[in-house]
Protein backbone atom coordinates (compact mmCIF):
# COMPACT_ATOMS: atom_id res chain seq x y z
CA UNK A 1 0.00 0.00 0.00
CA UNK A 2 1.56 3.42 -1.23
CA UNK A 3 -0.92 5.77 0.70
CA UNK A 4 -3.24 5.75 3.07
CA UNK A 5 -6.22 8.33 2.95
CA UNK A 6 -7.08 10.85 6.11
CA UNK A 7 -10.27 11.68 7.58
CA UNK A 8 -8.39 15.55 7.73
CA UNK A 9 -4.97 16.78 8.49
CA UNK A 10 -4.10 19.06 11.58
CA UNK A 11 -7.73 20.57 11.70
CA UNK A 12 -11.24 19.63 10.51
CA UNK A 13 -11.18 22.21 8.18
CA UNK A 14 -7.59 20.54 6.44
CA UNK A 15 -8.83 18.25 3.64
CA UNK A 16 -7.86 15.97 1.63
CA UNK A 17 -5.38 14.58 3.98
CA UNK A 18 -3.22 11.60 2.98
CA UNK A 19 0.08 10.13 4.07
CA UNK A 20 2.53 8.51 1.30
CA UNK A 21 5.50 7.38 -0.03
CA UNK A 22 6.65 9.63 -2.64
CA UNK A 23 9.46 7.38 -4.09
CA UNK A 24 6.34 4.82 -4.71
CA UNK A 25 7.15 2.13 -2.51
CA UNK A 26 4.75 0.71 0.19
CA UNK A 27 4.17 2.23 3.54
CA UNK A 28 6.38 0.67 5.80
CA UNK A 29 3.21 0.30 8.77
CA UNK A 30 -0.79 -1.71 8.40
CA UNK A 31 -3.04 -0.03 10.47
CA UNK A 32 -5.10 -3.14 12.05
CA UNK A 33 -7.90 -1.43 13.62
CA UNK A 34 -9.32 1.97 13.89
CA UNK A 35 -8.81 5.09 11.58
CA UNK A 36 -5.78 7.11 12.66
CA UNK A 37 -5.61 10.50 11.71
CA UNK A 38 -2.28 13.15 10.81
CA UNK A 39 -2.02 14.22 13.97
CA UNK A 40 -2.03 10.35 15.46
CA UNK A 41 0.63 9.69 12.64
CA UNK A 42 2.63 12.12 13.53
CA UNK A 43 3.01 10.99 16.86
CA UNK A 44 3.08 7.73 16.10
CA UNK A 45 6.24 8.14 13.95
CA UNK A 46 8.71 10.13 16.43
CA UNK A 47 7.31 7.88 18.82
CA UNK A 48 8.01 4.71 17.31
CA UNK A 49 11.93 6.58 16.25
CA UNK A 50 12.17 7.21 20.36
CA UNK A 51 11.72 3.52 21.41
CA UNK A 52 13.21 1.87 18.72
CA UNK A 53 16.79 3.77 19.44
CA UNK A 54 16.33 3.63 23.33
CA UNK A 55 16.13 -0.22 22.71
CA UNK A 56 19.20 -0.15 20.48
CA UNK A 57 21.38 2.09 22.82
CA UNK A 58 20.37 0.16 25.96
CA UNK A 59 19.21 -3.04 24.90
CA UNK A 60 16.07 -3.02 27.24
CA UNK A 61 11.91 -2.92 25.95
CA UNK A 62 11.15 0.49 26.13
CA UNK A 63 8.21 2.63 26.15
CA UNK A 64 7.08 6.17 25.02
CA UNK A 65 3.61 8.30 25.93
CA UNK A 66 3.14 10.86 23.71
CA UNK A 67 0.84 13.91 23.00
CA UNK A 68 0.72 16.69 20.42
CA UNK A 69 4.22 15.38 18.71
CA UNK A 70 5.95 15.73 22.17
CA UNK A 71 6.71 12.79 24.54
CA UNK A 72 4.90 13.22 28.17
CA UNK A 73 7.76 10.46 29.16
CA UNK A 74 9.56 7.55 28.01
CA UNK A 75 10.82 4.45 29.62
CA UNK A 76 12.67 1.06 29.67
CA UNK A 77 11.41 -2.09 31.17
CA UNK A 78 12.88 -1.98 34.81
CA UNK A 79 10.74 -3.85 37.54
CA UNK A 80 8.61 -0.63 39.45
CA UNK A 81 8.70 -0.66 43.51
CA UNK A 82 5.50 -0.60 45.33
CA UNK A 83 5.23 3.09 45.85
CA UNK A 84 5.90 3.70 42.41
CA UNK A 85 3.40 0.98 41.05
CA UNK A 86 0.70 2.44 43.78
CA UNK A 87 1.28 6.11 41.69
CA UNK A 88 0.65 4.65 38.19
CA UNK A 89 -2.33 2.88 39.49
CA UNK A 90 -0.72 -0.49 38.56
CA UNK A 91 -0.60 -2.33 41.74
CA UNK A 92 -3.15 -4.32 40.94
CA UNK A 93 -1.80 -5.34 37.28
CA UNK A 94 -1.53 -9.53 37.79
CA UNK A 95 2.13 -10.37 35.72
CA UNK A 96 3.38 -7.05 35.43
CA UNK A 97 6.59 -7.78 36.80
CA UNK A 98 6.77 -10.50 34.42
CA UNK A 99 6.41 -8.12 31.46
CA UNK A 100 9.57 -5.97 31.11
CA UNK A 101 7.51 -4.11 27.96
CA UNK A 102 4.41 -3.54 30.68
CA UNK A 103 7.05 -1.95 32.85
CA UNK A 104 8.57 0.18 30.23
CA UNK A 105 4.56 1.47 29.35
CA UNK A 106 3.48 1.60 32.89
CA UNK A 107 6.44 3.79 34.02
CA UNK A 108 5.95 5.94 30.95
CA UNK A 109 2.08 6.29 31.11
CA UNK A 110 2.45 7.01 34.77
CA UNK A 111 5.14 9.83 34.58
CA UNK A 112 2.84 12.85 33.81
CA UNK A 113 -0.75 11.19 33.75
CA UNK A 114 -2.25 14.60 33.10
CA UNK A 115 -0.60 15.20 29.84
CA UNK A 116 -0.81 11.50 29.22
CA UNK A 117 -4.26 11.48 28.96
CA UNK A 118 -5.23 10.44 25.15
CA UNK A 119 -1.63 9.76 24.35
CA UNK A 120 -0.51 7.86 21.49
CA UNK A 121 1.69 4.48 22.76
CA UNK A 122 5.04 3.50 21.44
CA UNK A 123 6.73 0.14 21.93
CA UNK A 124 9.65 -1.08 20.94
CA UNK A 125 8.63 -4.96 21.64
CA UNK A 126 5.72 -6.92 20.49
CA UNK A 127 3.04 -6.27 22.09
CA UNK A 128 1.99 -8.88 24.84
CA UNK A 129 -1.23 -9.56 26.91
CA UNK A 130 -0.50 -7.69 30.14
CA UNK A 131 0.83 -4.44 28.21
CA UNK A 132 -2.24 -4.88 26.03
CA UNK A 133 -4.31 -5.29 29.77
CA UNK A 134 -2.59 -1.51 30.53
CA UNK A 135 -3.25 -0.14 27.60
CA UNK A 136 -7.14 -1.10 27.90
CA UNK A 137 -7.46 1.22 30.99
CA UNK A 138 -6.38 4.32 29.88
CA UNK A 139 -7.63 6.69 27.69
CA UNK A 140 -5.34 6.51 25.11
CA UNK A 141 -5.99 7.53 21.20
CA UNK A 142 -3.66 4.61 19.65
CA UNK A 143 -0.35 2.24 19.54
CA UNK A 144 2.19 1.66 17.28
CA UNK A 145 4.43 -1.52 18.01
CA UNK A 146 5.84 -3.93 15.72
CA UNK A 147 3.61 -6.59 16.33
CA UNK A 148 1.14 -8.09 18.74
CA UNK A 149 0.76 -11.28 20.21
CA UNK A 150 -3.04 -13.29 18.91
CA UNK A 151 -4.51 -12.11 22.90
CA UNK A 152 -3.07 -8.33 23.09
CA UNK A 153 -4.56 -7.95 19.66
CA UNK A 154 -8.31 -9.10 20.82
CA UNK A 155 -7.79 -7.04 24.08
CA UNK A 156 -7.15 -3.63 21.94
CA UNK A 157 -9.78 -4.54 19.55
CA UNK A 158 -12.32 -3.82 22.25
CA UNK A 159 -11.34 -0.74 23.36
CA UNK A 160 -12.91 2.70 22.16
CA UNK A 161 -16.06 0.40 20.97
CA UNK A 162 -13.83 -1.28 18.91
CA UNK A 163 -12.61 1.90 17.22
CA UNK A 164 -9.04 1.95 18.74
CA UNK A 165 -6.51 3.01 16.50
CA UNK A 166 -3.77 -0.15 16.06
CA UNK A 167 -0.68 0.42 14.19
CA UNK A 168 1.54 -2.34 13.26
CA UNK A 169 5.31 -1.32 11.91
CA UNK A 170 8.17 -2.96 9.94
CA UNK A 171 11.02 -2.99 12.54
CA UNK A 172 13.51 -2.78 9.08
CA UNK A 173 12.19 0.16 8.05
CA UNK A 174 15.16 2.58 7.13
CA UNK A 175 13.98 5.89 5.64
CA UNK A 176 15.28 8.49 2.89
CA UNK A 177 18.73 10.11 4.29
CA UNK A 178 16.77 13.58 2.33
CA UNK A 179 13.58 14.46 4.79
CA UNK A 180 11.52 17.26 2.94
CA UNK A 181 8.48 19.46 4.54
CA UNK A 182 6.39 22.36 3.06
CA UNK A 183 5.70 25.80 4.51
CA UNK A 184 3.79 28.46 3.26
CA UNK A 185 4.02 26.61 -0.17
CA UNK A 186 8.12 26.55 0.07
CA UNK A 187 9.78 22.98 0.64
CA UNK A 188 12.48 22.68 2.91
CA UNK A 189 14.92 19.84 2.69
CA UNK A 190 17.37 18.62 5.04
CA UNK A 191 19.57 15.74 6.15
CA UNK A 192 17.59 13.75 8.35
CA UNK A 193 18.34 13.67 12.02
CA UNK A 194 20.33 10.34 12.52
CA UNK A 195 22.83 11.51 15.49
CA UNK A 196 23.52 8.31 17.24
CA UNK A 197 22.73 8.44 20.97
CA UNK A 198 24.29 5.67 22.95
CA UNK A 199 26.79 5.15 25.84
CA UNK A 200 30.23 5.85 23.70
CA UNK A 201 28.23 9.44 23.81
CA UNK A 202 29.39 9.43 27.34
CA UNK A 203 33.13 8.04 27.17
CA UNK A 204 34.86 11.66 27.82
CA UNK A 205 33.15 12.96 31.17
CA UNK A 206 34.96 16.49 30.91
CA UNK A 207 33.45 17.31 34.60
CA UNK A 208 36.60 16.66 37.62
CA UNK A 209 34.48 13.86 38.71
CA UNK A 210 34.91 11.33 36.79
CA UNK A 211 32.72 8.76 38.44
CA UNK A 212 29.82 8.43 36.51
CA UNK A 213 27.42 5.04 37.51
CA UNK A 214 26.14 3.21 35.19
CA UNK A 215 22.38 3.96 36.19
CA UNK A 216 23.13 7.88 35.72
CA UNK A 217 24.90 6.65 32.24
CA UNK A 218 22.05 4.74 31.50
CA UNK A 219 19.36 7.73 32.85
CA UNK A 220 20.82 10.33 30.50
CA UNK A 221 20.85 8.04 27.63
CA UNK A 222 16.61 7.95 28.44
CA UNK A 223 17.28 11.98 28.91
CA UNK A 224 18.93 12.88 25.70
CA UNK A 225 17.24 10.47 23.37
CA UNK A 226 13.84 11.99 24.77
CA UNK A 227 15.11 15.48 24.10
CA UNK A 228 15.80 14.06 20.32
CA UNK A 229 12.17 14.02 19.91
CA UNK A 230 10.95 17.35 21.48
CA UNK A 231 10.18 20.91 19.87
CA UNK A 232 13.42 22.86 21.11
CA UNK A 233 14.24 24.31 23.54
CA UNK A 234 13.67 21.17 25.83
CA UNK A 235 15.03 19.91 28.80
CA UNK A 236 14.54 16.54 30.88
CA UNK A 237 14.98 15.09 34.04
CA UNK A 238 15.71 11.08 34.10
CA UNK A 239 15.39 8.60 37.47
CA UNK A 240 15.67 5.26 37.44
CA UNK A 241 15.25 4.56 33.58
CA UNK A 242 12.53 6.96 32.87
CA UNK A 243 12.05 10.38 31.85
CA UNK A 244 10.38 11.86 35.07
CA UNK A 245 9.98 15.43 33.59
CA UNK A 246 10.31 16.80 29.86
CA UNK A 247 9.81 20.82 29.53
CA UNK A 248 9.43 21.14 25.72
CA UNK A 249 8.80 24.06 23.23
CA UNK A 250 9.64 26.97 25.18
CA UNK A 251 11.39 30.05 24.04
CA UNK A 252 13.45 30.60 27.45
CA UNK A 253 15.83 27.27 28.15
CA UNK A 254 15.17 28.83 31.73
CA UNK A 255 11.51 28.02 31.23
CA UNK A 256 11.88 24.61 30.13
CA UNK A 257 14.00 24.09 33.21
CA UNK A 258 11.48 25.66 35.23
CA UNK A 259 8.52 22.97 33.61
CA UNK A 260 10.33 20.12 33.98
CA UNK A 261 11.33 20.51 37.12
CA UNK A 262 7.75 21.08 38.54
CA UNK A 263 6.85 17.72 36.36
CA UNK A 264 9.18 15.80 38.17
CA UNK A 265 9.03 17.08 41.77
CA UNK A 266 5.16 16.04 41.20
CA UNK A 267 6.21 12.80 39.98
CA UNK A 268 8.44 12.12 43.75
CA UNK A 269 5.45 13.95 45.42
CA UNK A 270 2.68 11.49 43.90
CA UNK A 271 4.96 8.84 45.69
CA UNK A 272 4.58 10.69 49.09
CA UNK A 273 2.71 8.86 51.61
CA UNK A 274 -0.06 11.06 52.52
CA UNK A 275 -0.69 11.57 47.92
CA UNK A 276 -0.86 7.51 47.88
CA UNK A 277 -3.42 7.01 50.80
CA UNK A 278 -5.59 10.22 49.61
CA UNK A 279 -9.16 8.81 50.95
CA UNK A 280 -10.59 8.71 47.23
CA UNK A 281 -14.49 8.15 46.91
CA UNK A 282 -15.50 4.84 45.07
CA UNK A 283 -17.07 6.58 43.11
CA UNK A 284 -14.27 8.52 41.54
CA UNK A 285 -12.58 7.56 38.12
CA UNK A 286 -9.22 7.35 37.20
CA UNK A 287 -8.73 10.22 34.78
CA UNK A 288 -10.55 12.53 38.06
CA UNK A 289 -8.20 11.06 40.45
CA UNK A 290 -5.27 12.14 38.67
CA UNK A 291 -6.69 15.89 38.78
CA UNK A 292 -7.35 15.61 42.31
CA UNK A 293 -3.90 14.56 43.20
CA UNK A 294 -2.22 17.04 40.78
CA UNK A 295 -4.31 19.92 42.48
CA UNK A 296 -3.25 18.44 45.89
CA UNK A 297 0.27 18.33 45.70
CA UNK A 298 0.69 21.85 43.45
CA UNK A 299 -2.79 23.66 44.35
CA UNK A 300 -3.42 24.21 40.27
CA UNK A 301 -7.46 24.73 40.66
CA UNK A 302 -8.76 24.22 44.01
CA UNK A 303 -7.69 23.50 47.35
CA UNK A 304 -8.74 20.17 47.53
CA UNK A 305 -8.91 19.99 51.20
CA UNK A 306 -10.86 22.85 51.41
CA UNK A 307 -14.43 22.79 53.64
CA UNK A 308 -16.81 22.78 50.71
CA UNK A 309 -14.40 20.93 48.02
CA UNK A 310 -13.32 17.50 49.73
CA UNK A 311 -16.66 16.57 50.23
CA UNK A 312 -16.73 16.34 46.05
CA UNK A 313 -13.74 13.75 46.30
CA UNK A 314 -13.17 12.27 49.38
CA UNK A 315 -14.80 9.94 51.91
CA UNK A 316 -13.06 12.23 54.33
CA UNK A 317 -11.00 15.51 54.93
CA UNK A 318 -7.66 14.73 54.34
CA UNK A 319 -4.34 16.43 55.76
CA UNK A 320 -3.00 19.15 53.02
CA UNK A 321 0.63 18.00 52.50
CA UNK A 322 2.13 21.27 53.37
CA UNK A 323 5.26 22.98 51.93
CA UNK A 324 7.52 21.59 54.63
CA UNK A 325 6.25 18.25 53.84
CA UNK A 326 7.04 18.41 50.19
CA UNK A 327 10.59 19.86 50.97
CA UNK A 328 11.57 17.26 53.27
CA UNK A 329 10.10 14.31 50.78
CA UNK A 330 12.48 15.97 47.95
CA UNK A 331 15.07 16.53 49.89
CA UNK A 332 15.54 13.03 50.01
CA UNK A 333 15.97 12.26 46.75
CA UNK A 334 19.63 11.90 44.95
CA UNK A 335 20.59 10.57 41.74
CA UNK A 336 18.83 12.34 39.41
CA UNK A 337 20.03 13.20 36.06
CA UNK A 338 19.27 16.33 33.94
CA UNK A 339 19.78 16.88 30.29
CA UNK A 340 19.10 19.63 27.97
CA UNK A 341 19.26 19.75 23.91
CA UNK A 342 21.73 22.55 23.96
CA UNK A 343 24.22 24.34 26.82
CA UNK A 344 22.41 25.76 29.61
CA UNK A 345 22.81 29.76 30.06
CA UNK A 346 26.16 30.85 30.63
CA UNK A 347 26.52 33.29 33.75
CA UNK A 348 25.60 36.39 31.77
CA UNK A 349 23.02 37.48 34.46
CA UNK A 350 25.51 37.24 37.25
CA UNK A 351 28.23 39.77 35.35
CA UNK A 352 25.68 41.69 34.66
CA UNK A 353 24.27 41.90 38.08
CA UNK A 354 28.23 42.79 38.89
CA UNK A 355 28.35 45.37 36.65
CA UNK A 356 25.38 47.66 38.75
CA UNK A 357 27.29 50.28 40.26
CA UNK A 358 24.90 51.62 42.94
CA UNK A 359 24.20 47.98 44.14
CA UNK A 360 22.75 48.38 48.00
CA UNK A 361 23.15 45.18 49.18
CA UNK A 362 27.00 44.81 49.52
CA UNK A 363 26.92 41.38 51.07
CA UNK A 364 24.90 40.35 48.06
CA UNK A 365 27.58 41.49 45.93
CA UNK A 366 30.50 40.20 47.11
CA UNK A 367 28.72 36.78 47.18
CA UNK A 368 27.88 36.93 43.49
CA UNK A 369 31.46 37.91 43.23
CA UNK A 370 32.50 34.48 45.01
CA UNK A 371 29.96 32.65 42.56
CA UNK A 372 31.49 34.11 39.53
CA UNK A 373 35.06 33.49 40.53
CA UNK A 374 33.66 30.06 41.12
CA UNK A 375 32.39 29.74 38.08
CA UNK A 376 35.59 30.91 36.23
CA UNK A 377 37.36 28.19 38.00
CA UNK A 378 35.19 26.00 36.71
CA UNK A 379 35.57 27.07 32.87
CA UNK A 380 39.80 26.73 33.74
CA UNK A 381 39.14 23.20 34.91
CA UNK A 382 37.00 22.13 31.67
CA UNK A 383 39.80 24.30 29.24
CA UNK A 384 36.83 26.61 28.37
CA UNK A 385 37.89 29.85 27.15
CA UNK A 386 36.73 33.35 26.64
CA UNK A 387 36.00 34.88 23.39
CA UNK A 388 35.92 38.35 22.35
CA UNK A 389 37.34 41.43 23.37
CA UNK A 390 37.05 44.92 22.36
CA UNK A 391 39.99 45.81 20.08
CA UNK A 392 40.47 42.33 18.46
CA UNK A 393 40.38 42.00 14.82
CA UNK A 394 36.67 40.65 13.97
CA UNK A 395 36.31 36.79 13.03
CA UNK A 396 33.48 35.52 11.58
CA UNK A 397 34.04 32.60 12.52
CA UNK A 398 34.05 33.37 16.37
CA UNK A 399 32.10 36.18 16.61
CA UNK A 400 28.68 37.01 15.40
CA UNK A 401 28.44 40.79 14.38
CA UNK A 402 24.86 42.53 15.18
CA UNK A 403 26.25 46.12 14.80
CA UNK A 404 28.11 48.13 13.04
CA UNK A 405 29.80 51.72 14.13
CA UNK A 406 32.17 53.87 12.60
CA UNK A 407 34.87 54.85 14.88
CA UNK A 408 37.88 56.79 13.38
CA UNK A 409 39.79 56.03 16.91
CA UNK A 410 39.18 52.20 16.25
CA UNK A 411 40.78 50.43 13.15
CA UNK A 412 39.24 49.05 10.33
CA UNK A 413 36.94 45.59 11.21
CA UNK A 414 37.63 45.84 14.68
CA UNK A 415 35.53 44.53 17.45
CA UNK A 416 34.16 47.85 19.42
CA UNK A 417 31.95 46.27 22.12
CA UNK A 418 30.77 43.14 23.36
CA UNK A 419 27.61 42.54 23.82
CA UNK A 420 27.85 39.06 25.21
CA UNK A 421 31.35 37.34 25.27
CA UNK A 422 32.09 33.85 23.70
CA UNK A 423 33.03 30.45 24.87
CA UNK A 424 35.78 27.97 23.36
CA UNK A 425 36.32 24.46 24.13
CA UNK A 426 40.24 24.10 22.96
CA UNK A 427 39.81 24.84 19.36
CA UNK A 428 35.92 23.77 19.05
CA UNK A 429 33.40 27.14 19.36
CA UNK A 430 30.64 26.55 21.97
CA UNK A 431 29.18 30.15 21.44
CA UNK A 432 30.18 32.99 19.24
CA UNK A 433 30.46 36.28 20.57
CA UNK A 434 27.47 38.86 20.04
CA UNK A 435 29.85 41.82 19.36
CA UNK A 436 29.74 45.16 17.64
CA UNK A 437 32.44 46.05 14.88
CA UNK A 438 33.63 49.11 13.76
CA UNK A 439 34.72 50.17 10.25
């Protein structure tokens, strides 16, 4: 089969819509049940890219949730502990220990189950009966695996009324080195993105410490092969083979380290005692539960302990888990690994904060000072290096010019001021200088 026809694209109002192979050779996927749409293919595709190389650069099952072309998590098949399984609302899930794939999808699934909700599933395995068993209780838009066992596929076949979308892929499937896409009626082509992401990746540790376990190794791999399949900028948090917090799309890297951060402290907070015996009502569903926690732990909506608003949830009036609580829970926790698609902010703010000359606060001065001279000790340790100074001769290829002055004291394509230095890494650039040139 060459194409495969689309009820509409991104919107409603986007028809025809079609997927295809333009060199004329078969789609490398059957859809066995259901009618997925762009949007579900979409996700479906990075999806499928994000398990199938976490399998290959850690040899374990793995798992992705995703939503909106960005991944709410990812996973590998590591056994969960009670606490955790009690979070994910898996502890009742007969054989899931015995399922390294059910693992992988429960841990993933469980990470952020408010962005979760109508995800698109990736896995890297077949698909067996107890992953199939998970799958069945959440609401979830589709799968894309590269095959099913005879039981999983009768389980999925019931879900949705028997409309949920089942995508079966060839595990061979190489595509085009070219990747093209249209905008605006303009096609854009480009190399596709085939970066290899595996543990040689982490054979030089240029940080003093050396020592890097193999579960951090192993957590980062999860990290950055997540971040391969985000809008940039992105950044992610990893624990314990999963990704426990992915801030995507944001214009500020600050931002995206603010997002993910939240995500995960709510994923260690869901785990806190007093969020895993909330006194739920029987009558409550999943999909409400997971609000009611999130607005417990972060107070997003309502205080859920409230007089007037516990009555709605609980059997009884549970004790708010108070900020002293939560920082003592966190506090606890070590061995978590962060990851971002690109370097982090250099210390910009802090020179600039140096460079106030009325500052008040003298004691906050000097102790910006120590941070900076910190920092600089830092950059000598690593051999990164400084770029940019006013009077060098301009280089294009280390500086980036954004103005121009003339300046008959200056000489001719010389660097006037810098607007924000650059940084070196021996002879490789890690970020040009923003500078002004004269003449």
């Amino acid at each position: 089969m060459n194409e495969l026809e689309l009820k509409y694209g991104c919107n409603p109002n986007q028809k025809p819509a079609r997927i295809f192979m333009r060199d004329g050779g078969d789609l490398p996927i059957q859809v066995l049940n259901g009618k997925p749409g762009y949007i579900n293919f979409l996700d479906a595709f990075n999806a499928w890219q994000l398990v199938k190389e976490l399998k290959e650069a850690l040899g374990l099952p793995a798992a992705a949730s995703f939503k909106h072309v960005s991944p709410t998590s990812a996973a590998v098949g590591l056994p969960l502990g009670d606490s955790l399984k009690r979070a994910c609302f898996v502890d009742d899930v007969e054989g899931l220990d015995d399922s390294p794939l059910a693992c992988a999808y429960a841990r993933a699934r469980g990470t952020d189950r408010l962005c979760s909700f109508g995800d698109w599933a990736a896995l890297s395995d077949v698909c067996d009966e107890t992953t199939a068993r998970l799958l069945q209780r959440e609401v979830s838009d589709g799968v894309i695996a590269p095959g099913y066992t005879d039981q999983a596929l009768a389980i999925l076949k019931t879900k949705r009324k028997g409309g949920y979308n089942i995508v079966q892929i060839d595990p061979s499937y190489v595509p085009a080195q070219q990747e093209t896409k249209d905008v605006f009626g303009v096609t854009f082509q480009q190399g596709r993105n085939d970066a290899r992401i595996d543990m040689s990746l982490l054979d030089n540790v240029v940080t003093c410490n050396k020592n890097l376990p193999d579960s951090a190794r192993r957590d980062l791999i999860v990290a950055l092969i997540t971040l391969k399949y985000t809008q940039s900028n992105s950044v992610c948090y990893a624990f314990d083979g999963q990704a426990i917090g992915v801030g995507a799309g944001q214009q500020s890297r600050i931002h995206c380290t603010r997002l993910a951060g939240t995500k995960a402290d709510t994923w260690f907070l869901r785990q806190h005692p007093k969020a895993l015996n909330l006194p739920f009502l029987p009558s409550l569903g999943r999909p409400e539960r997971d609000n009611v926690i999130d607005s417990y732990i972060n107070g997003n909506e309502e205080d859920v302990c409230a007089e007037g608003f516990w009555e709605k949830y609980f059997i009884w009036r549970p004790d708010p888990l108070n900020e002293r609580e939560k920082r003592a829970w966190l506090d606890q926790t070590n061995d978590v690994s962060l990851a971002s698609d690109a370097f982090f902010p250099f210390p910009d703010n802090i020179e600039r904060a140096l460079g106030q000359e009325n500052a008040s606060a003298e004691d906050m001065k000097k102790g910006v000072e120590m941070i900076e001279h910190q920092i600089q000790a830092c950059f000598e340790k690593l051999g990164l290096t400084e770029m940019g100074k006013v009077g060098e001769a301009f280089d294009p290829n280390l500086h980036n010019a954004v103005a121009h002055i003339e300046d008959e004291s200056l000489g001719e394509n010389v660097i006037a001021a810098v607007y924000q230095k650059g940084y070196k890494l021996g002879d490789r650039v890690v970020r040009h200088a923003m500078v002004q040139v004269a003449n």
